[in-house]
N, C-alpha and C. Protein backbone atom coordinates (compact mmCIF):
# COMPACT_ATOMS: atom_id res chain seq x y z
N UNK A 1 23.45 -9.94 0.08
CA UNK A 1 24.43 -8.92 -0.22
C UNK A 1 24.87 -9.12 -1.67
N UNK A 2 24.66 -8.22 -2.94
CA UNK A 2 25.73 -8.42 -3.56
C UNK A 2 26.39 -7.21 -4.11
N UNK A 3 26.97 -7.27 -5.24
CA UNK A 3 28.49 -6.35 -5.70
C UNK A 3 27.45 -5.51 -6.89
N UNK A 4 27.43 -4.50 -7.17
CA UNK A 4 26.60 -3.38 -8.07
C UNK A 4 27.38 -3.48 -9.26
N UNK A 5 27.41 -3.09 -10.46
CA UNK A 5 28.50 -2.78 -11.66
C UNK A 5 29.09 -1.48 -11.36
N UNK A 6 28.51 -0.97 -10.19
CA UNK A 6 29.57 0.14 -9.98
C UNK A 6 30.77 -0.22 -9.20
N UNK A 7 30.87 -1.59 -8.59
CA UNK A 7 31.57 -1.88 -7.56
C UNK A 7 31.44 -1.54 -5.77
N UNK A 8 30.36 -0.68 -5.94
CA UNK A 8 29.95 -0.81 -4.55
C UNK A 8 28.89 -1.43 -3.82
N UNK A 9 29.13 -1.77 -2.57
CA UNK A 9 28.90 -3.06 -1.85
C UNK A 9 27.48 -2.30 -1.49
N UNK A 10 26.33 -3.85 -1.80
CA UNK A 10 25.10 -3.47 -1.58
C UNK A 10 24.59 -4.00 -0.69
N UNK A 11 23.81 -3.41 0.42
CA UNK A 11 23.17 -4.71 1.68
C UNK A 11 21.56 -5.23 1.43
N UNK A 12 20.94 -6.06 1.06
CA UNK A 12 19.31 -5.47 1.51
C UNK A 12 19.16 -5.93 2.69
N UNK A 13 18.70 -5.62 3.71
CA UNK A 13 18.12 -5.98 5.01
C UNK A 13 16.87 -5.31 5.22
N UNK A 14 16.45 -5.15 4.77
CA UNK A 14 14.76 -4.78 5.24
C UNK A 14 14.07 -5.52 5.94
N UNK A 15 13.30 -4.97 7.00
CA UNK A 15 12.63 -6.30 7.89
C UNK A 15 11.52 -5.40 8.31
N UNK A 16 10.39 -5.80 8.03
CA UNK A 16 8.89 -5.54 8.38
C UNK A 16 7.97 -6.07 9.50
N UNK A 17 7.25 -5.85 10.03
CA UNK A 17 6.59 -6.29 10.96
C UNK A 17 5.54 -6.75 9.95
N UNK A 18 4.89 -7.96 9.85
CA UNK A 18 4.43 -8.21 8.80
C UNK A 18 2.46 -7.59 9.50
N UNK A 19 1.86 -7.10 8.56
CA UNK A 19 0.56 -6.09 9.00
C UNK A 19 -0.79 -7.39 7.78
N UNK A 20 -1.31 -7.46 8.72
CA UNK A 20 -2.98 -8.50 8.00
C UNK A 20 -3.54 -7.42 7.54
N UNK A 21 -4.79 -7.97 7.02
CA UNK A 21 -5.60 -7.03 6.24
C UNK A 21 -6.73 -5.91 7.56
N UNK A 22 -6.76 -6.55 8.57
CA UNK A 22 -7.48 -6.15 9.62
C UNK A 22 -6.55 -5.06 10.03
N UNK A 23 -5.11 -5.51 10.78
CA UNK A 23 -3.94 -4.23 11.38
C UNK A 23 -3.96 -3.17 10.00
N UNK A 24 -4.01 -3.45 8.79
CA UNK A 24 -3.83 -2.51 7.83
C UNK A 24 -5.13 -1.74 7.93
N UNK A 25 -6.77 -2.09 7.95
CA UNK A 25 -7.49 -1.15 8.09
C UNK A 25 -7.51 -0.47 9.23
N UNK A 26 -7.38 -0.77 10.05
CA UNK A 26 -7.26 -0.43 11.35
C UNK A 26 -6.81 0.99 11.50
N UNK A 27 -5.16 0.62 11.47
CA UNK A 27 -4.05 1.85 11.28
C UNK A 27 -3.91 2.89 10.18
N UNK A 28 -4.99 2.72 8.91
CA UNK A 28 -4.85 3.54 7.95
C UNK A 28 -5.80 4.71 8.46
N UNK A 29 -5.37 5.84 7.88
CA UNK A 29 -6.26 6.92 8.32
C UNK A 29 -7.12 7.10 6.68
N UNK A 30 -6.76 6.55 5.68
CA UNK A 30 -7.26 6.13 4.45
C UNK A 30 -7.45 5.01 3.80
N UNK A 31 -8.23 4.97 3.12
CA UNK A 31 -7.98 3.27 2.17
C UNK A 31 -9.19 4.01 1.34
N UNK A 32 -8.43 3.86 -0.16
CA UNK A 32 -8.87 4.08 -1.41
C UNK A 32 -8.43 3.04 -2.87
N UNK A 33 -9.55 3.06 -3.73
CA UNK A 33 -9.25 2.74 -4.96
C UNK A 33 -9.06 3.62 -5.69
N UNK A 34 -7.85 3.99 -6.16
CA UNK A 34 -6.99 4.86 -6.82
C UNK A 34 -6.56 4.65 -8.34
N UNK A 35 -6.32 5.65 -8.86
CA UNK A 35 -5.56 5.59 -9.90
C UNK A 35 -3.75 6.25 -9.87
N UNK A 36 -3.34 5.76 -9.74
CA UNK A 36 -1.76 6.42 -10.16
C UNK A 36 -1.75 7.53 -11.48
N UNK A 37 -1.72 9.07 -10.95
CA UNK A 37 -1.61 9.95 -12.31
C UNK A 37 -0.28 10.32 -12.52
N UNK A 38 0.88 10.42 -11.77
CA UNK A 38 1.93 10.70 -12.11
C UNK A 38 3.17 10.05 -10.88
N UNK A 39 4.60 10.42 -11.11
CA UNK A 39 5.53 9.85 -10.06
C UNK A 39 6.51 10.88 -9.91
N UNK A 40 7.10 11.46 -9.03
CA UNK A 40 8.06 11.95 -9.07
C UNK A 40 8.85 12.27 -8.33
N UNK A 41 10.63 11.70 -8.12
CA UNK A 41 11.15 11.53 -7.17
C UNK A 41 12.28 13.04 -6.98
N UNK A 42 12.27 12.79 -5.81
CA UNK A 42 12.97 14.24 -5.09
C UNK A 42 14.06 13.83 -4.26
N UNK A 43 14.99 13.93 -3.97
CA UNK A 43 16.30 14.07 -3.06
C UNK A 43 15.85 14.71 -1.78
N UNK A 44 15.74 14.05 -1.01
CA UNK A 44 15.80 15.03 0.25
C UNK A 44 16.37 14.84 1.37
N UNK A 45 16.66 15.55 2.53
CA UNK A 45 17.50 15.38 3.40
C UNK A 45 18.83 15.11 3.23
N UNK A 46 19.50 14.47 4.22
CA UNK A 46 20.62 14.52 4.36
C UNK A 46 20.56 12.53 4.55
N UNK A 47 21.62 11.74 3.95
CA UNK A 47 22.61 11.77 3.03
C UNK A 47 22.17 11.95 1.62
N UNK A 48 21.16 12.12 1.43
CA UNK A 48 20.20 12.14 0.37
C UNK A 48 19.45 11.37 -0.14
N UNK A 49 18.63 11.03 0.58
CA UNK A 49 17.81 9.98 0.47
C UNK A 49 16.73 10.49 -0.61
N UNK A 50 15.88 9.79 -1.58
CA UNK A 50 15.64 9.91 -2.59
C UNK A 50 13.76 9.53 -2.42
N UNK A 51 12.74 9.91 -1.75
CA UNK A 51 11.83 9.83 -1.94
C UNK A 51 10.68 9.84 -2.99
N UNK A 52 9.83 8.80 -3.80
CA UNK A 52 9.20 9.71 -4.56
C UNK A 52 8.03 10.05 -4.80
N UNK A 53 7.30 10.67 -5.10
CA UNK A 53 6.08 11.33 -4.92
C UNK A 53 5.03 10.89 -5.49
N UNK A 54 3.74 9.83 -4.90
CA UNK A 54 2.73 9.23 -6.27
C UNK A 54 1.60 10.22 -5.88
N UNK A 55 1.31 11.05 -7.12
CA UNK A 55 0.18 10.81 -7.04
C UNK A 55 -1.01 10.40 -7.54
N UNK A 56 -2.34 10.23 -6.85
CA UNK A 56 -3.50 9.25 -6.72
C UNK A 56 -4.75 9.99 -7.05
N UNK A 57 -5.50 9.65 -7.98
CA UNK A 57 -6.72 10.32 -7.87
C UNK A 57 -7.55 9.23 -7.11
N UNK A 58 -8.44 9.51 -6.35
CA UNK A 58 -9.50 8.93 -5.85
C UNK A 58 -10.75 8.30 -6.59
N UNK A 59 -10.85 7.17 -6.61
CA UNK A 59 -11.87 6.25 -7.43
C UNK A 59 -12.96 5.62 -6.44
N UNK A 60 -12.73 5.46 -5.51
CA UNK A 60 -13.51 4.89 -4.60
C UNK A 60 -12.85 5.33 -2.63
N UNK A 61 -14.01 6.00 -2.30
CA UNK A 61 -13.09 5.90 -0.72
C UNK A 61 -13.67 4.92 0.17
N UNK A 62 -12.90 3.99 0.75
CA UNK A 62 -13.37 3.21 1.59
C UNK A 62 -13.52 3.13 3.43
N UNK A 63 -12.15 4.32 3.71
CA UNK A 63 -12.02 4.70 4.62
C UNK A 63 -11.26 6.13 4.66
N UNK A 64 -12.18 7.01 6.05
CA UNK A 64 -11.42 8.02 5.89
C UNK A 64 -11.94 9.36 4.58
N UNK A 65 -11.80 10.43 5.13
CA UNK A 65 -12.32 11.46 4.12
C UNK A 65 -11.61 11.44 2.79
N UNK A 66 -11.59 10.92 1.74
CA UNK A 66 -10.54 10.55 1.00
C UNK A 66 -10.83 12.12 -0.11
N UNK A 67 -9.74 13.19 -0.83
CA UNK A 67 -9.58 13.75 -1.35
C UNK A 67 -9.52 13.26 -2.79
N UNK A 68 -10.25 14.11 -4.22
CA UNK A 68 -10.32 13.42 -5.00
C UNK A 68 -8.67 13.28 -5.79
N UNK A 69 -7.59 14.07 -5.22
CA UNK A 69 -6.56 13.95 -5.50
C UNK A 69 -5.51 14.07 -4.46
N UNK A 70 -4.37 13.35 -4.23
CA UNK A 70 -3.81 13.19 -3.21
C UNK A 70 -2.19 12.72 -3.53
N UNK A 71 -1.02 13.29 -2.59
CA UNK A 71 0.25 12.35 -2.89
C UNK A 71 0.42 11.55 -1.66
N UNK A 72 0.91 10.48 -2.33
CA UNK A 72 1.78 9.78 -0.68
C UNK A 72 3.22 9.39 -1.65
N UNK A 73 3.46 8.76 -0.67
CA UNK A 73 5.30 9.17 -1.25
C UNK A 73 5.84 7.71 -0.52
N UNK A 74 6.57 7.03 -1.50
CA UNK A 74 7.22 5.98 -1.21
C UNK A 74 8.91 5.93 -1.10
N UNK A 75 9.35 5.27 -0.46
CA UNK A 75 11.40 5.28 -0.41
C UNK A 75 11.45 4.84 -1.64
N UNK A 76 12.74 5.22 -2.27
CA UNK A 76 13.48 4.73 -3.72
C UNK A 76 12.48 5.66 -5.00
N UNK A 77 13.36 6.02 -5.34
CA UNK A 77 12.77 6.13 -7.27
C UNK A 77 14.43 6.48 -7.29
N UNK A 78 14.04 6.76 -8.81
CA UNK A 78 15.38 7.47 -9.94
C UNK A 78 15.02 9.10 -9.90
N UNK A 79 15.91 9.88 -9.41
CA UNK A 79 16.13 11.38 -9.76
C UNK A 79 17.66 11.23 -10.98
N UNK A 80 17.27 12.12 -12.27
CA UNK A 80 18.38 12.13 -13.16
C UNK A 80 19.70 10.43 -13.04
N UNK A 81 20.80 10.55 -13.21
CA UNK A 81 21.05 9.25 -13.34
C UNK A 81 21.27 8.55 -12.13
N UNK A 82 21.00 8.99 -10.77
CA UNK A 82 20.72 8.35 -9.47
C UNK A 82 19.51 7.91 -9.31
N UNK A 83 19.37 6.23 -8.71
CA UNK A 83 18.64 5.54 -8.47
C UNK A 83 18.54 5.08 -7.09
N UNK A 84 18.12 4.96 -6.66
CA UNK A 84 17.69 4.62 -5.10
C UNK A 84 16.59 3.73 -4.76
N UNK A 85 16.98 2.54 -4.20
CA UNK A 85 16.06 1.26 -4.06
C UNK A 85 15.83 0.69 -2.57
N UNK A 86 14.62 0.69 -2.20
CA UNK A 86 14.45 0.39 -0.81
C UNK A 86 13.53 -0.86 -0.86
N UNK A 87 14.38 -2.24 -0.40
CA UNK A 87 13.37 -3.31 -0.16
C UNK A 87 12.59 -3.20 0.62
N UNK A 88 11.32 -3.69 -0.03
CA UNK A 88 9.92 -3.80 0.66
C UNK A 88 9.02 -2.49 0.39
N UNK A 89 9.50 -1.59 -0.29
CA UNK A 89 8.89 -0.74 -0.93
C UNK A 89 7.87 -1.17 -1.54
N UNK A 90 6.57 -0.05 -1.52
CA UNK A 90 5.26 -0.37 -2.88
C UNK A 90 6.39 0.62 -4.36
N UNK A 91 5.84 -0.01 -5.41
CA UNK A 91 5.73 0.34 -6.45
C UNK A 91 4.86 0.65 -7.64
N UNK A 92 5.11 2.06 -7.85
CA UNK A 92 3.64 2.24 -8.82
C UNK A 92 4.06 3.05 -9.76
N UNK A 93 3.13 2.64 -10.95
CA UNK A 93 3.44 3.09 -12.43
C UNK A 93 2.38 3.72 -12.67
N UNK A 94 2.81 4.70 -13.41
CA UNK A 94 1.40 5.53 -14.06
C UNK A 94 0.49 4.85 -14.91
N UNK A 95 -1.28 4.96 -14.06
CA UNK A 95 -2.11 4.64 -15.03
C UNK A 95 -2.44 3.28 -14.30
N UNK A 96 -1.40 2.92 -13.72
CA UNK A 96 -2.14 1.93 -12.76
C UNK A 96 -3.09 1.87 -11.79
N UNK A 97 -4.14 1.07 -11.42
CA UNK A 97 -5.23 1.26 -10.48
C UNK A 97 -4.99 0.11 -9.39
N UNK A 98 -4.98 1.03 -8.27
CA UNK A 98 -4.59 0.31 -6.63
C UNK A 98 -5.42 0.36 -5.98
N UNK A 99 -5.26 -0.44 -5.15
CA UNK A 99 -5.76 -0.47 -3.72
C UNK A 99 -4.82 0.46 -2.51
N UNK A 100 -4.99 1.45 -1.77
CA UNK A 100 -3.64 1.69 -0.65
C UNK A 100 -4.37 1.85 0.16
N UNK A 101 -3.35 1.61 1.66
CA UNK A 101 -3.49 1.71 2.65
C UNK A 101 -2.98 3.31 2.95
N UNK A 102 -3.32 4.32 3.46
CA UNK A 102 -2.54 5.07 3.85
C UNK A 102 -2.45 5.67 5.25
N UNK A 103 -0.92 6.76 5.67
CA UNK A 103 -1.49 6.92 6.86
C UNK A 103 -1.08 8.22 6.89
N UNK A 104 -1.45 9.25 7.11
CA UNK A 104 -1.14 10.71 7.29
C UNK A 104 0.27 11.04 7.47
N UNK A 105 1.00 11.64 7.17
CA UNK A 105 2.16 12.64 7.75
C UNK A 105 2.35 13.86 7.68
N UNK A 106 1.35 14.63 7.87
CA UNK A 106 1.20 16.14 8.23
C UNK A 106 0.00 16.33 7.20
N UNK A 107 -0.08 17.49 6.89
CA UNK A 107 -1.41 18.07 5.95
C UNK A 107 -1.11 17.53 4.81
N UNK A 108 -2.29 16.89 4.03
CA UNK A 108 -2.76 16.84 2.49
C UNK A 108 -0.77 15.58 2.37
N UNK A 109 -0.17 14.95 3.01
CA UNK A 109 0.64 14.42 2.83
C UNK A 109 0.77 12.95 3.24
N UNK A 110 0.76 11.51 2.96
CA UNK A 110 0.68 10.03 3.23
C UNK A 110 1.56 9.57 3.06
N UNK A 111 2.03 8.51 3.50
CA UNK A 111 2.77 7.55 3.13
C UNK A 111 1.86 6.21 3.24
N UNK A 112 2.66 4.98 2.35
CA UNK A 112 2.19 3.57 2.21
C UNK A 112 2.32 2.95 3.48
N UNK A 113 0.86 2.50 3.99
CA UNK A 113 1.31 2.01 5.36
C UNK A 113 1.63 0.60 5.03
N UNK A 114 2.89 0.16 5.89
CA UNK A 114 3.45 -1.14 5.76
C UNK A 114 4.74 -1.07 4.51
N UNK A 115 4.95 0.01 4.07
CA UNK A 115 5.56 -0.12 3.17
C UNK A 115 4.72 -1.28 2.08
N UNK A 116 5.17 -2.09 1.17
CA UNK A 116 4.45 -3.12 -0.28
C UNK A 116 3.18 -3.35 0.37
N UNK A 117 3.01 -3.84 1.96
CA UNK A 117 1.93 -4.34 2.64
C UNK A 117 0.76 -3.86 2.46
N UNK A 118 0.96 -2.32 2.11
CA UNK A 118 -0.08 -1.38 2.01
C UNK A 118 -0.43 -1.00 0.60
N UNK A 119 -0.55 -1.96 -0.14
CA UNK A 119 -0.82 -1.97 -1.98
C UNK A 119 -1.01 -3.16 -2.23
N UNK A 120 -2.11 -2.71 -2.95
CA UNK A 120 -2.77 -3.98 -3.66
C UNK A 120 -2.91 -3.39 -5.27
N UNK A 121 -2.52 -4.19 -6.09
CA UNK A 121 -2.60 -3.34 -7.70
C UNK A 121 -3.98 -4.49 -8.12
N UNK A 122 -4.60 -3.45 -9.34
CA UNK A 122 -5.82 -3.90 -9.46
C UNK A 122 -5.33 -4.79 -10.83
N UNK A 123 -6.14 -5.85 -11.67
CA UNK A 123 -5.67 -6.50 -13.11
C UNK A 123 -7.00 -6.88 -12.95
N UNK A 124 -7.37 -6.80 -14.33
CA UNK A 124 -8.54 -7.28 -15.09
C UNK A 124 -7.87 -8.53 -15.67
N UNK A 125 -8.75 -9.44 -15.71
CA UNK A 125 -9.09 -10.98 -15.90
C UNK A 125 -10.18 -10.96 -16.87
N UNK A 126 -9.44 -11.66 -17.77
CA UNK A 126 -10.93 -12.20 -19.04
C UNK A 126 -11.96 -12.91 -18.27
N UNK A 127 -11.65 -13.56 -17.71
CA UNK A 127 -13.03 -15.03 -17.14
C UNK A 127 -14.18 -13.87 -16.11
N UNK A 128 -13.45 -12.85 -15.97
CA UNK A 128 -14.10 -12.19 -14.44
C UNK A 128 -14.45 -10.95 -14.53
N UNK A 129 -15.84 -10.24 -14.34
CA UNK A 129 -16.44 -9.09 -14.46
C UNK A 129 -15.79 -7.90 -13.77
N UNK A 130 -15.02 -7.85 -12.73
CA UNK A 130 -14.36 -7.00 -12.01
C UNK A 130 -12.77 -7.52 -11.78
N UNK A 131 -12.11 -6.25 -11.69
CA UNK A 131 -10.58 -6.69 -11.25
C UNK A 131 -10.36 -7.28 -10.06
N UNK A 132 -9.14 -7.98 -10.24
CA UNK A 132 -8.86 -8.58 -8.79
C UNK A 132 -7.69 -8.02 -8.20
N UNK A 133 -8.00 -7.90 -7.46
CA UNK A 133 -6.68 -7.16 -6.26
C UNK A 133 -5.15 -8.10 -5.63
N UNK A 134 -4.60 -7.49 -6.50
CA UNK A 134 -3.19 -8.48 -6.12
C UNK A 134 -2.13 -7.81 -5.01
N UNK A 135 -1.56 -8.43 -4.34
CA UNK A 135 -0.73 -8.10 -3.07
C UNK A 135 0.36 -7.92 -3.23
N UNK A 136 0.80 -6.33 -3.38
CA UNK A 136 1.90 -6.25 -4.33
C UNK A 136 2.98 -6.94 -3.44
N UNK A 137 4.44 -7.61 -4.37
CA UNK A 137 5.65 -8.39 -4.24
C UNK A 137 6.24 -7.61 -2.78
N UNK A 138 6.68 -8.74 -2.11
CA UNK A 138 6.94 -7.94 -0.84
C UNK A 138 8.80 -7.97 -0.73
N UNK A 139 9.39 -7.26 -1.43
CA UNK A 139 11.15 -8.31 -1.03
C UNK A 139 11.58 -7.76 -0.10
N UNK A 140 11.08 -8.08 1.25
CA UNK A 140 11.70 -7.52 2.49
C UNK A 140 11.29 -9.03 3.38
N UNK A 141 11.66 -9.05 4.20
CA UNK A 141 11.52 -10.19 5.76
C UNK A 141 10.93 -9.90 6.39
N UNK A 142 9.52 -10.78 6.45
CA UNK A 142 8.54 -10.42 7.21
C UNK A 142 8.94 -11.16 8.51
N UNK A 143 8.80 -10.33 10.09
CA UNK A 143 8.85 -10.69 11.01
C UNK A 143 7.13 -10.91 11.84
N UNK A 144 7.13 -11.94 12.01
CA UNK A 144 5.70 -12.40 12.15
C UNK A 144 5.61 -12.67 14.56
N UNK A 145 4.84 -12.41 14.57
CA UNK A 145 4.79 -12.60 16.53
C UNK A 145 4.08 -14.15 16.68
N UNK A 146 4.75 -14.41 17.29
CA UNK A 146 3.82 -16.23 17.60
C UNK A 146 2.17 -16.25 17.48
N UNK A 147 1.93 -15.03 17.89
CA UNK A 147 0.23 -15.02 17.67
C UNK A 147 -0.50 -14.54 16.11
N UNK A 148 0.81 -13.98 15.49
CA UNK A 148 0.16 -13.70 13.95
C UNK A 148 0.56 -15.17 13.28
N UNK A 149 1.61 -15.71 13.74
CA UNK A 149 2.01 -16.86 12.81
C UNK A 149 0.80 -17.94 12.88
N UNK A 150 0.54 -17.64 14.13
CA UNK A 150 -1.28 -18.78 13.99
C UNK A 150 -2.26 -18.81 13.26
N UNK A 151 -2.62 -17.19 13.17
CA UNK A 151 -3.79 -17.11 12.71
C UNK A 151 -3.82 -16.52 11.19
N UNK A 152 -2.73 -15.72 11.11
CA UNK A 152 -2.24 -14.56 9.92
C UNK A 152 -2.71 -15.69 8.31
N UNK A 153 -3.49 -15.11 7.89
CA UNK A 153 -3.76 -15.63 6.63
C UNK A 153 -2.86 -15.36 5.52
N UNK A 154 -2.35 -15.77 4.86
CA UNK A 154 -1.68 -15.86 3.43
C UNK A 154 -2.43 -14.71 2.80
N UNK A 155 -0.92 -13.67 1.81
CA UNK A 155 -1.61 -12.89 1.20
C UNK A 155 -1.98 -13.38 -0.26
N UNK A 156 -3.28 -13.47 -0.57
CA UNK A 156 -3.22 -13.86 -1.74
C UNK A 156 -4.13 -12.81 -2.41
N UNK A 157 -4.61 -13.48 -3.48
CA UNK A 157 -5.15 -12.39 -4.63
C UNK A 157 -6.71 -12.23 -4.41
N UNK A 158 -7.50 -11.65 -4.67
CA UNK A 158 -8.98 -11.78 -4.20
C UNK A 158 -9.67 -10.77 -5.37
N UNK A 159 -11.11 -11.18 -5.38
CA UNK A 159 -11.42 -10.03 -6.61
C UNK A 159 -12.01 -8.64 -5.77
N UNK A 160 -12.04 -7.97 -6.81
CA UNK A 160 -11.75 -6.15 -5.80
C UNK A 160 -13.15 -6.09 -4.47
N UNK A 161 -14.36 -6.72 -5.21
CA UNK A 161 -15.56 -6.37 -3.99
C UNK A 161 -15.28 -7.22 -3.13
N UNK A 162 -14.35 -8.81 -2.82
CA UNK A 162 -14.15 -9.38 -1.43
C UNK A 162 -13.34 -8.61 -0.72
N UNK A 163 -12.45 -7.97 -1.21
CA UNK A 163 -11.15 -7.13 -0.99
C UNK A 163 -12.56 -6.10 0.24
N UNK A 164 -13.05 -5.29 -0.96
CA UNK A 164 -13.76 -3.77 -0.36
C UNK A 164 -14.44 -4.45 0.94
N UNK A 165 -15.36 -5.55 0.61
CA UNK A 165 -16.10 -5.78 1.86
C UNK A 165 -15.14 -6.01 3.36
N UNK A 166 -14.24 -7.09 2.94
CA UNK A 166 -13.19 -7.43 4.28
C UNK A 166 -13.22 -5.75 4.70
N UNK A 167 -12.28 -4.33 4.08
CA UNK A 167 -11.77 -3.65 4.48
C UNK A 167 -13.09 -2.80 5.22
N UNK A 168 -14.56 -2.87 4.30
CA UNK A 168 -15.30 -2.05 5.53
C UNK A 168 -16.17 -2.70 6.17
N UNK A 169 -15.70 -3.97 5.92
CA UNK A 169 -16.54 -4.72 7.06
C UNK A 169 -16.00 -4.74 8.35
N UNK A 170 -14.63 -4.43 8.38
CA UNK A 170 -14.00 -3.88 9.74
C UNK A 170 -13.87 -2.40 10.51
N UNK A 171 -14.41 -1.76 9.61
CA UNK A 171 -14.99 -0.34 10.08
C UNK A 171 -16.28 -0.24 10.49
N UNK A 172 -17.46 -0.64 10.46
CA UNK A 172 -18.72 -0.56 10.74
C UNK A 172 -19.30 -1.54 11.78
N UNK A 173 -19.58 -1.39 12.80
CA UNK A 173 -19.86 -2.41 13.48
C UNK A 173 -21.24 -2.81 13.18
N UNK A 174 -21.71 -4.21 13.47
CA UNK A 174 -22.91 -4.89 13.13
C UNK A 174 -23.55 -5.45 14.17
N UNK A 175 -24.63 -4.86 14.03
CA UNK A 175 -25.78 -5.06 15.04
C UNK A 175 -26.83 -5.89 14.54
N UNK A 176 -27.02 -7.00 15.24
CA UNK A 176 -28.06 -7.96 14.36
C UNK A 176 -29.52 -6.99 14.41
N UNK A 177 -30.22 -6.42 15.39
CA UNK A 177 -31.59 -5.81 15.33
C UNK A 177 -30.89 -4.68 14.15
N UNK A 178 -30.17 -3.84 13.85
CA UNK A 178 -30.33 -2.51 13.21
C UNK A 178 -29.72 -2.49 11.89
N UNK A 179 -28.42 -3.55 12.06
CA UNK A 179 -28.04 -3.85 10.60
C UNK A 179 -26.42 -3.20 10.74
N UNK A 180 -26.20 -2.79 9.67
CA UNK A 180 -24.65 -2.35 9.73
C UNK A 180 -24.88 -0.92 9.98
N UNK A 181 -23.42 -0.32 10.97
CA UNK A 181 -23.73 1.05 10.70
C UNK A 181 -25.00 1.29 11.91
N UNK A 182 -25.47 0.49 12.32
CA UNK A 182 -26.87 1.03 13.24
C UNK A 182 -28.03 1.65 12.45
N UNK A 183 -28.11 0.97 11.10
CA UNK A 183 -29.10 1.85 10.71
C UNK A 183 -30.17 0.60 9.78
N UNK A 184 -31.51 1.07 10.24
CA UNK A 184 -32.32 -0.62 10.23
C UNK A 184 -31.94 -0.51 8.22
């Protein structure tokens, strides 16, 4: 909890069900390597909650019919001098290249599945021919089930093709006679 310079009292409590890289392909009805082309946040509903709008061009689809342009929309941005901040939110800047998870909410419309869980931002490395995929900052409380706390691997950083393979190596099933996919 603390005190704003405006003087009003701030809570974060965010609490996540914490999602592996497997529950994240799973549940996405997308997963793309993206670019971030623009952001833009909107007021909506009632008390006015402040949504804002990314959108993504399509660089790679990994799952899912992926459109070569697309929004999904995350909690918190700044509309004019109101700001609105939701822990455990993804965050994205224009021009940046991601990884997302996404999951439908009506036509041509997504949200980040897992909230941060569902973003991975891409960074180029001098030593390394391809970017590596980092797990974006999570500041929310992950609530973990006795059976994820066993097995649930640490999110760490990986370079982008271990990343791609994990995510469609869990979409395609493998058949030792035919190969992946069923196809010799």
């Amino acid at each position: 909890m603390w005190l704003s310079p405006m003087g009003a009292l701030c809570v974060q409590a965010t609490v996540l069900m914490a999602l592996d890289l497997d529950t994240l392909t799973q549940r996405a009805d997308l997963v793309m390597r993206a670019e971030v082309l623009s952001l833009e946040a909107k007021t909506r509903g009632s008390p006015g909650r402040i949504l804002t709008d990314v959108e993504l061009r399509m660089m790679e689809c990994w799952k899912g019919s992926c459109p070569d342009v697309l929004t999904a929309f995350v909690a918190g941005g700044r509309e004019g001098v109101v700001e609105q901040r939701m822990s455990g939110s993804a965050q994205f800047m224009p021009g940046e290249e991601c990884v997302v998870f996404l999951k439908a909410q009506g036509r041509n419309r997504f949200r980040v599945l897992g909230m941060a869980q569902g973003k991975y931002r891409l960074e180029w490395k001098a030593d390394l021919s391809e970017p590596v995929a980092i797990p974006e900052k999570i500041d929310a409380e992950l609530i973990y089930s006795d059976a994820q706390r066993m097995v649930m691997p640490l999110r760490r950083e990986m370079p982008l093709s271990q990343l791609r393979q994990k995510v469609r190596g869990k979409l395609l099933p493998v058949d030792a006679k035919l190969g992946v996919g069923g196809k010799p």
